[in-house]
Protein backbone atom coordinates (compact mmCIF):
# COMPACT_ATOMS: atom_id res chain seq x y z
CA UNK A 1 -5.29 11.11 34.72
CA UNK A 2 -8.84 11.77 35.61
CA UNK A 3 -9.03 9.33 38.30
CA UNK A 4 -5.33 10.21 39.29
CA UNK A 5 -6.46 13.31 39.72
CA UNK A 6 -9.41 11.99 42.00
CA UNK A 7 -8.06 9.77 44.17
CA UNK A 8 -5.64 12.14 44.81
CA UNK A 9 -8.16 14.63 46.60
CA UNK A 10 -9.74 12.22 48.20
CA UNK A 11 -6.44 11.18 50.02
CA UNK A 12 -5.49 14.96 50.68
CA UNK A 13 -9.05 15.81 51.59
CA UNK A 14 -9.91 13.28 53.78
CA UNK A 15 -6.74 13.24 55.65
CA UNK A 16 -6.86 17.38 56.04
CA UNK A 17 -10.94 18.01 56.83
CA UNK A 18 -12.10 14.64 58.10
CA UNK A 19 -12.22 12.11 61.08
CA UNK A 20 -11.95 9.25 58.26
CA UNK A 21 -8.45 9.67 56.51
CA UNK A 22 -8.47 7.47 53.14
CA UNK A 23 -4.54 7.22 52.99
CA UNK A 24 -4.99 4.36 51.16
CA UNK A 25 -6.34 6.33 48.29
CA UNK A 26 -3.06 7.36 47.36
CA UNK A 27 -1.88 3.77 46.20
CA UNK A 28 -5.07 3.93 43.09
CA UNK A 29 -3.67 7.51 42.58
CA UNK A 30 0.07 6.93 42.21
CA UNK A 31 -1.50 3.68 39.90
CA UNK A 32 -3.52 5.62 37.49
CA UNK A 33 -1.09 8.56 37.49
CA UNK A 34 1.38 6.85 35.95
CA UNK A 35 -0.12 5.12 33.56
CA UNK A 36 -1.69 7.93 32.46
CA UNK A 37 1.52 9.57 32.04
CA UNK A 38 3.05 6.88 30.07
CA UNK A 39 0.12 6.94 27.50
CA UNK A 40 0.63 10.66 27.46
CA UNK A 41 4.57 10.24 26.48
CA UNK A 42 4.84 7.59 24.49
CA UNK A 43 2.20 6.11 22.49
CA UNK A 44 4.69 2.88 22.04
CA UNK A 45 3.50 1.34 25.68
CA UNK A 46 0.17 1.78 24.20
CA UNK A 47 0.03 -1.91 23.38
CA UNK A 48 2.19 -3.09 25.79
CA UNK A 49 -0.16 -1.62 29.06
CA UNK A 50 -3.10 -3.22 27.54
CA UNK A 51 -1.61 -6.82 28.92
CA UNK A 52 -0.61 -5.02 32.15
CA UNK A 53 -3.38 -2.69 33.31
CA UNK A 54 -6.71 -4.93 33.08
CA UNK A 55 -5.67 -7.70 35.44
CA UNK A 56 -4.05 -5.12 37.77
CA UNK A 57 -6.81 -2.78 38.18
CA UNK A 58 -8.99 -5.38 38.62
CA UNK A 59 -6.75 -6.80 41.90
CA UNK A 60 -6.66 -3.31 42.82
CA UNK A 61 -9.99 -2.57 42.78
CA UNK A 62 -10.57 -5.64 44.77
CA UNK A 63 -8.39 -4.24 47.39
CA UNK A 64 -9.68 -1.20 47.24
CA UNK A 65 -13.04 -2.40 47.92
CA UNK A 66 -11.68 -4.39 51.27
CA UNK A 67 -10.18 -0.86 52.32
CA UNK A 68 -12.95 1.68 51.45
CA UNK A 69 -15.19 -1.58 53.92
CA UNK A 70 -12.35 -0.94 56.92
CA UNK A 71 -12.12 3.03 56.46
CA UNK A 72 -14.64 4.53 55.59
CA UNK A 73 -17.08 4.36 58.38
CA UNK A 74 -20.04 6.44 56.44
CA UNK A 75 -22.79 4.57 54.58
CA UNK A 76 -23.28 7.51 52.09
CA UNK A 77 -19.38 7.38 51.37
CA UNK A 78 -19.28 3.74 50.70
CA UNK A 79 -21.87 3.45 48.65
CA UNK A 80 -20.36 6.39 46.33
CA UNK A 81 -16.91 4.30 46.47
CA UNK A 82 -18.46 0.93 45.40
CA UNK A 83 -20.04 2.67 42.67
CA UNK A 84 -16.76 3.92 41.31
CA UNK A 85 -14.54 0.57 42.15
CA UNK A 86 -17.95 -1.31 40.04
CA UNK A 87 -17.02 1.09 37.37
CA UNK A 88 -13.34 0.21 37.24
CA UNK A 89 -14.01 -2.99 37.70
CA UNK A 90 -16.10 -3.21 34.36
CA UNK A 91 -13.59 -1.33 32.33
CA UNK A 92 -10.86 -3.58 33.41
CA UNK A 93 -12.98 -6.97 32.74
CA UNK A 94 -13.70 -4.88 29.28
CA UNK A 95 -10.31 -4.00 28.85
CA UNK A 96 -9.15 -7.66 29.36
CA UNK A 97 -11.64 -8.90 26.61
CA UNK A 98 -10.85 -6.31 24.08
CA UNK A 99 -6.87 -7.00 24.38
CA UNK A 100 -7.32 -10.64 24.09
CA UNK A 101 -9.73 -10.56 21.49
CA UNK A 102 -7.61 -8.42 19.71
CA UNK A 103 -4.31 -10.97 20.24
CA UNK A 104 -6.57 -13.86 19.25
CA UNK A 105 -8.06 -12.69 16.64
CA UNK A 106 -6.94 -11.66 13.02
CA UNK A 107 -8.61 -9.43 10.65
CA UNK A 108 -11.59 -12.32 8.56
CA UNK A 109 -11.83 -9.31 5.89
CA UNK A 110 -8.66 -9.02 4.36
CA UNK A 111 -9.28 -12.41 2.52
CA UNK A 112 -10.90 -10.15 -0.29
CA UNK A 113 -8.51 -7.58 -1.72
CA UNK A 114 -5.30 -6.91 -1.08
CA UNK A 115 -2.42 -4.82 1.09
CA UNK A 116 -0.64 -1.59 -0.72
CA UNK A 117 2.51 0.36 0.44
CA UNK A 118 1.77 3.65 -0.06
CA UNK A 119 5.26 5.13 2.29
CA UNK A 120 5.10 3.94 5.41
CA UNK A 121 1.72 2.46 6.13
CA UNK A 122 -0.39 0.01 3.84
CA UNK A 123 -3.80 0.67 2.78
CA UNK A 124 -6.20 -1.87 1.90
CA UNK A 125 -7.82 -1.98 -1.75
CA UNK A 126 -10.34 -3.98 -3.12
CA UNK A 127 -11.10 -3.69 -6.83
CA UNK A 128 -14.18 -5.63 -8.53
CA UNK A 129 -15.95 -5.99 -11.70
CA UNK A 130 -14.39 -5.10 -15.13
CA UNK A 131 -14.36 -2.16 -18.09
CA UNK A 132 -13.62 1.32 -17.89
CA UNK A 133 -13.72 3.94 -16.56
CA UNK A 134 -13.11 2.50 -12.79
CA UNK A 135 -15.13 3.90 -10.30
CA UNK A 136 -13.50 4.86 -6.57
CA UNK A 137 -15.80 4.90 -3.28
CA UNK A 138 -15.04 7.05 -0.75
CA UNK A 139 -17.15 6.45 2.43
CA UNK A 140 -18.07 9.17 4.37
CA UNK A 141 -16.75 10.23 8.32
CA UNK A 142 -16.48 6.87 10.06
CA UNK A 143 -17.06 4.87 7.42
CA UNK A 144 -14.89 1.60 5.97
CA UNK A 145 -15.43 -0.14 2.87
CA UNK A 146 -18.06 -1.87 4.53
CA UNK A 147 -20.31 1.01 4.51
CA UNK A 148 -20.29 0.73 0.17
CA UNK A 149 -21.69 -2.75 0.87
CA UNK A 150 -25.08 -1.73 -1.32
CA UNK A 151 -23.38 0.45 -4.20
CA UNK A 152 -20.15 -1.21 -4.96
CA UNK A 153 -21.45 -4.40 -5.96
CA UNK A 154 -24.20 -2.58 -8.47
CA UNK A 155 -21.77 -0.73 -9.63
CA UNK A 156 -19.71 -3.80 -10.67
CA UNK A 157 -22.11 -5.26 -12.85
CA UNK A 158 -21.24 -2.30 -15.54
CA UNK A 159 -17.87 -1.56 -14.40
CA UNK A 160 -14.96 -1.67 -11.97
CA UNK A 161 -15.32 -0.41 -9.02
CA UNK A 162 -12.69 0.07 -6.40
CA UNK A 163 -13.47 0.28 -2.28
CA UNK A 164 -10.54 1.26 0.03
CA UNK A 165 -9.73 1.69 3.80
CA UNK A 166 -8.43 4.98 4.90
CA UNK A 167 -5.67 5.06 6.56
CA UNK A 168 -6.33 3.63 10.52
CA UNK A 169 -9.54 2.49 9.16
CA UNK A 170 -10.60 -0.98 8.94
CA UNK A 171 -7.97 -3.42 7.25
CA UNK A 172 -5.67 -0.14 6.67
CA UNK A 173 -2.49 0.42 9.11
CA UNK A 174 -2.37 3.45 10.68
CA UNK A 175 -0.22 6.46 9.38
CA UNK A 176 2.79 8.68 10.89
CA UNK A 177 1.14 11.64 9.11
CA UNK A 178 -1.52 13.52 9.82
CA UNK A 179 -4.75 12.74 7.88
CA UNK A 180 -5.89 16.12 6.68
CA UNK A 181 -7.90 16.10 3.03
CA UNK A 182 -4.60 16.29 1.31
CA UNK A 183 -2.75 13.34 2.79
CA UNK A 184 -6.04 11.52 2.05
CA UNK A 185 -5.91 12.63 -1.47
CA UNK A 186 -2.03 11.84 -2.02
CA UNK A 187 -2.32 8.81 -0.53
CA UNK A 188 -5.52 7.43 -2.20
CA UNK A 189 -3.63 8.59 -5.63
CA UNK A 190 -0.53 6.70 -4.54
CA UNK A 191 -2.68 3.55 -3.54
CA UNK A 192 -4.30 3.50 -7.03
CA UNK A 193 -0.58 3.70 -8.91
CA UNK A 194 0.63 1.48 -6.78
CA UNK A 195 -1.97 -1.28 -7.28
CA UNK A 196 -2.17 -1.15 -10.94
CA UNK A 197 -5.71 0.79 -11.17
CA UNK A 198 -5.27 2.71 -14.00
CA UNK A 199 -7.37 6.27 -14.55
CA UNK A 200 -8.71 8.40 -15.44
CA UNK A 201 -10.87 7.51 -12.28
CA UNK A 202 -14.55 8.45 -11.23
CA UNK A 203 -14.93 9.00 -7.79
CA UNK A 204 -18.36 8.83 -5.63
CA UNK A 205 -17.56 10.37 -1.91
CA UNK A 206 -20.31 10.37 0.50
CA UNK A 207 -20.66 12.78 3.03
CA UNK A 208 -16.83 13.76 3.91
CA UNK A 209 -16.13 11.38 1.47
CA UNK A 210 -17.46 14.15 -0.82
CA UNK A 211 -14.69 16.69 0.14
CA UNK A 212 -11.81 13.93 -0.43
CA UNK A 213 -12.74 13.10 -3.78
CA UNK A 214 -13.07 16.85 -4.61
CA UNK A 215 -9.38 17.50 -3.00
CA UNK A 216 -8.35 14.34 -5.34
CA UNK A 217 -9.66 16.03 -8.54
CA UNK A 218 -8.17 19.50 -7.62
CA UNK A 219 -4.98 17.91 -7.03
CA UNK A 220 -4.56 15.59 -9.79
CA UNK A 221 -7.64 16.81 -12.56
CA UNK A 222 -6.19 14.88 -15.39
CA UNK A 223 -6.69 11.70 -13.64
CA UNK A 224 -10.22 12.59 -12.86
CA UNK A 225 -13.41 11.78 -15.59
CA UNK A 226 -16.04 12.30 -13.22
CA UNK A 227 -17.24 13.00 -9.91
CA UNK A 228 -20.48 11.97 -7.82
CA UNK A 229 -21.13 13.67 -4.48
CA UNK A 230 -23.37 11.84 -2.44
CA UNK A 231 -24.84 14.56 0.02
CA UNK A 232 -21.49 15.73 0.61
CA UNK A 233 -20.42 17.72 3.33
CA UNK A 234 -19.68 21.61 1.95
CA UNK A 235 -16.37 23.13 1.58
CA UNK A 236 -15.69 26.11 2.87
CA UNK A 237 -13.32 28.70 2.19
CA UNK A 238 -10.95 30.34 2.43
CA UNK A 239 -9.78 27.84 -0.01
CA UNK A 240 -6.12 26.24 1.06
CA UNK A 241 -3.27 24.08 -0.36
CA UNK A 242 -4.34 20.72 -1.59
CA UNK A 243 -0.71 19.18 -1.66
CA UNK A 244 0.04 17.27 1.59
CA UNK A 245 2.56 18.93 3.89
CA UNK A 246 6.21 17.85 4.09
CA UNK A 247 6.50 17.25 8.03
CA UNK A 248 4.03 17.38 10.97
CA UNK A 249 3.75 20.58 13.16
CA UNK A 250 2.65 20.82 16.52
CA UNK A 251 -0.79 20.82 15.79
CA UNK A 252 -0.40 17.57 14.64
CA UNK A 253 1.10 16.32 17.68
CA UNK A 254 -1.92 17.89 20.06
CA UNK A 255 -4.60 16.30 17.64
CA UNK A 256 -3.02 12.97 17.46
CA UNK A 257 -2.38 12.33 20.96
CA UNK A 258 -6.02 13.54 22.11
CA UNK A 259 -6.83 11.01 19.58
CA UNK A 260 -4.85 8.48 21.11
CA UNK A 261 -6.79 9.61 24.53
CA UNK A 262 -10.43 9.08 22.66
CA UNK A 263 -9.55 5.76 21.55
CA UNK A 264 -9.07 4.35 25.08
CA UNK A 265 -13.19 3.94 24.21
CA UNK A 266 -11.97 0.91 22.38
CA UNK A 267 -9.70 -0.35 25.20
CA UNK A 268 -12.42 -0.90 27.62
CA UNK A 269 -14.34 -2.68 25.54
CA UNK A 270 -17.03 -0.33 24.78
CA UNK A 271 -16.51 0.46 21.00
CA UNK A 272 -17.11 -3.38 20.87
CA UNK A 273 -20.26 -3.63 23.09
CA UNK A 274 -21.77 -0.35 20.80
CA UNK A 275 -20.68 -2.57 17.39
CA UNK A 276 -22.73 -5.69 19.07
CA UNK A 277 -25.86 -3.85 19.75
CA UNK A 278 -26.45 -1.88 17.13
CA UNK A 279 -27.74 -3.53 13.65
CA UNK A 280 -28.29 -1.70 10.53
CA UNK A 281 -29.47 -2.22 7.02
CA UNK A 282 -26.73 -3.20 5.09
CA UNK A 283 -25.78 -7.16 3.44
CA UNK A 284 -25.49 -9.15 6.40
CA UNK A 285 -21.55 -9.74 5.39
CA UNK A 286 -20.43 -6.06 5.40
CA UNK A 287 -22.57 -4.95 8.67
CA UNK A 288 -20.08 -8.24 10.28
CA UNK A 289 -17.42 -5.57 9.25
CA UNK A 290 -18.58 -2.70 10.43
CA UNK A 291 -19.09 -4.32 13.86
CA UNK A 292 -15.72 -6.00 13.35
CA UNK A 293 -13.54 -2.45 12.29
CA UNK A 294 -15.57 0.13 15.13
CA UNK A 295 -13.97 -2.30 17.98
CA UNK A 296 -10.49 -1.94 16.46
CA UNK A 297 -9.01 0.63 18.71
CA UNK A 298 -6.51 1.95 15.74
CA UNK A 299 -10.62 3.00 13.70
CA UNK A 300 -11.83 4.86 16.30
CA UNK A 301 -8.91 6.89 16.72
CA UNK A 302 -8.56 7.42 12.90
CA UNK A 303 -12.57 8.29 13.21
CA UNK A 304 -11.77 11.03 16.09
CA UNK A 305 -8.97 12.73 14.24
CA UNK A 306 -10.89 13.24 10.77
CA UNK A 307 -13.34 14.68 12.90
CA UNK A 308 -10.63 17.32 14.32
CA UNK A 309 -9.65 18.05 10.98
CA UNK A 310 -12.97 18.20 9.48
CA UNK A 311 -12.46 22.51 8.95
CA UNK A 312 -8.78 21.64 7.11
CA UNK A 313 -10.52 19.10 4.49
CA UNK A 314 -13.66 21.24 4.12
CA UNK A 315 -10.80 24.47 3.42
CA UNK A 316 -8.58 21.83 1.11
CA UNK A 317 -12.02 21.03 -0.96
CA UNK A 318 -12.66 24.55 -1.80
CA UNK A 319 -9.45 24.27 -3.77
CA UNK A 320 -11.55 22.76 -6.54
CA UNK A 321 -13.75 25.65 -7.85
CA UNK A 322 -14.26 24.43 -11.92
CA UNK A 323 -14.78 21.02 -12.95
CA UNK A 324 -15.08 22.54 -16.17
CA UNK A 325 -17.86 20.20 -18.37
CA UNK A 326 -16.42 16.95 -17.02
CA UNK A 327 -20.05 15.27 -15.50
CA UNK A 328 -20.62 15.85 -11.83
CA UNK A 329 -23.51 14.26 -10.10
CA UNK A 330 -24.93 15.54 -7.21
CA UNK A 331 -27.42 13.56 -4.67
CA UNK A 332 -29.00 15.06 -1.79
CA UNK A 333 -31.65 13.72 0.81
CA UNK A 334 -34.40 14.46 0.54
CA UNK A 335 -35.25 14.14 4.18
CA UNK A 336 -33.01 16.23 7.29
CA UNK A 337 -31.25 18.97 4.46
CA UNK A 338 -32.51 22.05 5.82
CA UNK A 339 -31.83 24.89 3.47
CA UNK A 340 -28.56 25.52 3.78
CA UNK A 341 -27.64 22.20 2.88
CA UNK A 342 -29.68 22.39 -0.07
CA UNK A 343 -27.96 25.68 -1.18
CA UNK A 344 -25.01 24.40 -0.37
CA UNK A 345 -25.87 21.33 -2.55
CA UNK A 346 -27.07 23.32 -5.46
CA UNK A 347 -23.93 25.61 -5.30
CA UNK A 348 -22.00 21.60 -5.75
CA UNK A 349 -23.39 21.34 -8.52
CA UNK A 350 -22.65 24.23 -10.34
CA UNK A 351 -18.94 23.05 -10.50
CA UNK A 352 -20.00 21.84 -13.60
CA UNK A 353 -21.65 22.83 -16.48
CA UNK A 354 -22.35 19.21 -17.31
CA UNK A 355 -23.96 18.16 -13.78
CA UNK A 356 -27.20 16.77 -12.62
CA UNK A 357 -28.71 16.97 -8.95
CA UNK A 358 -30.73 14.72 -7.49
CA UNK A 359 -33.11 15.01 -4.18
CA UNK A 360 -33.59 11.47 -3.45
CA UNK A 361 -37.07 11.84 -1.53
CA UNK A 362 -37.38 10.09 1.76
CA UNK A 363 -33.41 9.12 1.92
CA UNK A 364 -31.58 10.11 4.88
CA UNK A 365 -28.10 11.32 4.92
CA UNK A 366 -26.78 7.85 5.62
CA UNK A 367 -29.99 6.18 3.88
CA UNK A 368 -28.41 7.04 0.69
CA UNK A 369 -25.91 4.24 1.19
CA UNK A 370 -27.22 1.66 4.11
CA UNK A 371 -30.81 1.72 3.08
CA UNK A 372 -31.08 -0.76 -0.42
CA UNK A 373 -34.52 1.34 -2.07
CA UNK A 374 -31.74 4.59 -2.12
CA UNK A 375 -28.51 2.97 -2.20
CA UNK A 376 -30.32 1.74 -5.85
CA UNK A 377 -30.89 5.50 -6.35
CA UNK A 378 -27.06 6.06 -5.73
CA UNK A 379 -25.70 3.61 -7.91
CA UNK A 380 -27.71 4.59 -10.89
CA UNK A 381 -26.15 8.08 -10.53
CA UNK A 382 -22.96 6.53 -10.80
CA UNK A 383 -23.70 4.45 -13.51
CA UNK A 384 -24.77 7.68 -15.39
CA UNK A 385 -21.40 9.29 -14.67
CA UNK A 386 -20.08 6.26 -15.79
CA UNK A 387 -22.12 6.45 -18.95
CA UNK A 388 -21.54 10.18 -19.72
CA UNK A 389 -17.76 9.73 -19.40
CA UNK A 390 -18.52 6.52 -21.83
CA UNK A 391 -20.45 7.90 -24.64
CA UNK A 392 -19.61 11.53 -24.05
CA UNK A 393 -23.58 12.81 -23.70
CA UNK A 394 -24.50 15.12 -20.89
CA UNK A 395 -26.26 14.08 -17.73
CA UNK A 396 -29.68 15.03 -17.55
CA UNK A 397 -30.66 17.25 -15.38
CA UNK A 398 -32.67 17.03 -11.95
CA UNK A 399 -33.94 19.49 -9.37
């Protein structure tokens, strides 16, 4: 709509205040207008556009670039149109290799676990390891079960441990319903029913990950042994409902389709080019993942809207204000927390009165999970939730 909205002046403003009318900018107008307004009204021609509009802007740009040659007599103007028909021209070529890439290729990472109905949508569940209690990672904004690549494999060698994909995210379908804290919570709850993983569970969320798994234990506390929050984000209050809502409102509708809007990213290719050039620190296997899920278009929409309804989850977590002496362990890093993420920190782990808190010195916020030397420091806090909920001894404590 944008570049509707461009070529559109350039037609009327050529023709009205200049010796050079671009008339022909009105065909790239009436082009991206509509298919801007389609994506606008019905995300079902979503899929079906991304066959249609690659190869055809990329003959219209050609054409373009033949008229903008016989029209447009300035140097200065050309040279600004070239550099915009280069740009389309790179997003269609992108757009091309993301859509057939995407028909071509299927998902190599749901050989391991296994898909769940949970209403609607399926959500992808991966259980390892043996004994009780079983422990449930919750990766932080953005993250898949990739991003529990260090921990969840420790944490098997003691226990099971179960990794999931949010809903959108990953090998998870998307979902009708919006994915506030609470829908998260209800439908992590129904995934675990559903696919036989008894409870009571112990759940280790990092970053927003840490507000989920607090919603979770507000929601259903009996189900709940233990929690670890791995520098979770704070909740904030007022405190609000924890149980999901029955239908969508209009909010829902404005946050989902600007969503929809952010994830044309994906469509050009770009989430793609990002996942190639960036490498991180986790097994070799689950950074493949991670590459593989950020160029899914369906992720990075799923990533934008938990963004959007970051305040709702942090207002849903509040909800759980007494953990009672069920063990809670806190980590923090010990490098980027200014003080008010310490206090806030602190204040976590006085949910409790059988907690322990951890500053995990020289671990970043995302060091305490991609970084082995800290992810070790993060799975041993587990393990001692794990233990306490075993033996029934309190968690030592650390400041």
């Amino acid at each position: 709509m944008g570049f509707a909205t461009g070529w559109t002046m350039l037609f009327w403003l050529s023709s009205r205040f200049s010796d050079q009318p671009q008339r022909w900018a009105a065909v790239p107008a009436t082009f991206m207008g509509a298919g801007g307004l389609l994506l606008l009204a019905f995300d079902s021609t979503h899929e079906v556009l991304g066959w249609i509009w690659p190869p055809a802007l990329l003959g219209l740009v050609v054409w373009m670039v033949v008229r903008v040659h016989r029209d447009m007599r300035s140097r200065g103007g050309r040279v600004q149109l070239y550099a915009v028909c280069a740009v389309l021209a790179l997003c269609a070529i992108g757009g091309g290799w993301q859509t057939l890439s995407q028909a071509t290729t299927t998902n190599p990472f749901l050989a391991s676990g296994r898909l769940v109905d949970v209403g609607g949508h399926q959500l992808r569940l991966d259980c390892t390891g043996s004994a009780s209690p079983t422990v449930v990672l919750e990766p932080g904004a953005g993250g898949t079960s990739a991003s529990m690549g260090w921990i969840a494999p420790a944490v098997a060698k003691q226990t099971r441990v179960c990794v999931y994909d949010r809903a959108g995210r990953g090998g998870s379908d998307p979902a009708d319903s919006p994915q506030n804290g609470a829908q998260v919570a209800a439908d992590l709850h129904t995934l675990l029913h559903r696919g036989g993983v008894p409870g009571p569970y112990v759940l280790a969320g990092h970053s927003f990950g840490g507000l989920y798994v607090r919603t979770f234990a507000a929601h259903y506390p009996d189900e709940v042994a233990g929690l670890v929050l791995i520098d979770s984000t704070a909740s904030e209050g007022p405190a609000t409902s924890v149980v999901p809502a029955a239908t969508e409102d209009g909010s829902y509708d404005a946050i989902g389709r600007f969503a929809t809007l952010a994830a044309l990213s994906a469509d050009v290719g770009l989430a793609r080019l990002y996942g190639t050039l960036t490498g991180g620190t986790l097994p070799p296997r689950n950074e493949e993942q991670l590459v593989y899920d950020s160029a899914q278009a369906h992720t990075v929409r799923s990533v934008v809207e938990e963004f959007l309804r970051g305040g709702a989850a942090s207002r849903e977590a509040a909800s759980l204000q007494d953990f009672g002496a069920k063990p809670l362990y806190v980590l923090t890093a010990g490098s980027g927390s200014d003080a008010t993420w310490m206090a806030h920190q602190k204040a976590s782990a006085r949910l409790s009165t059988n907690s322990a808190h951890q500053v995990v010195d020289g671990a970043d916020h995302r060091g305490l999970l991609d970084d082995r030397r800290y992810a070790a420091e993060t799975s041993r806090g587990v393990l001692a939730v794990v233990s306490s909920v075993r033996n029934g001894q309190p968690l030592s404590t650390h400041e």
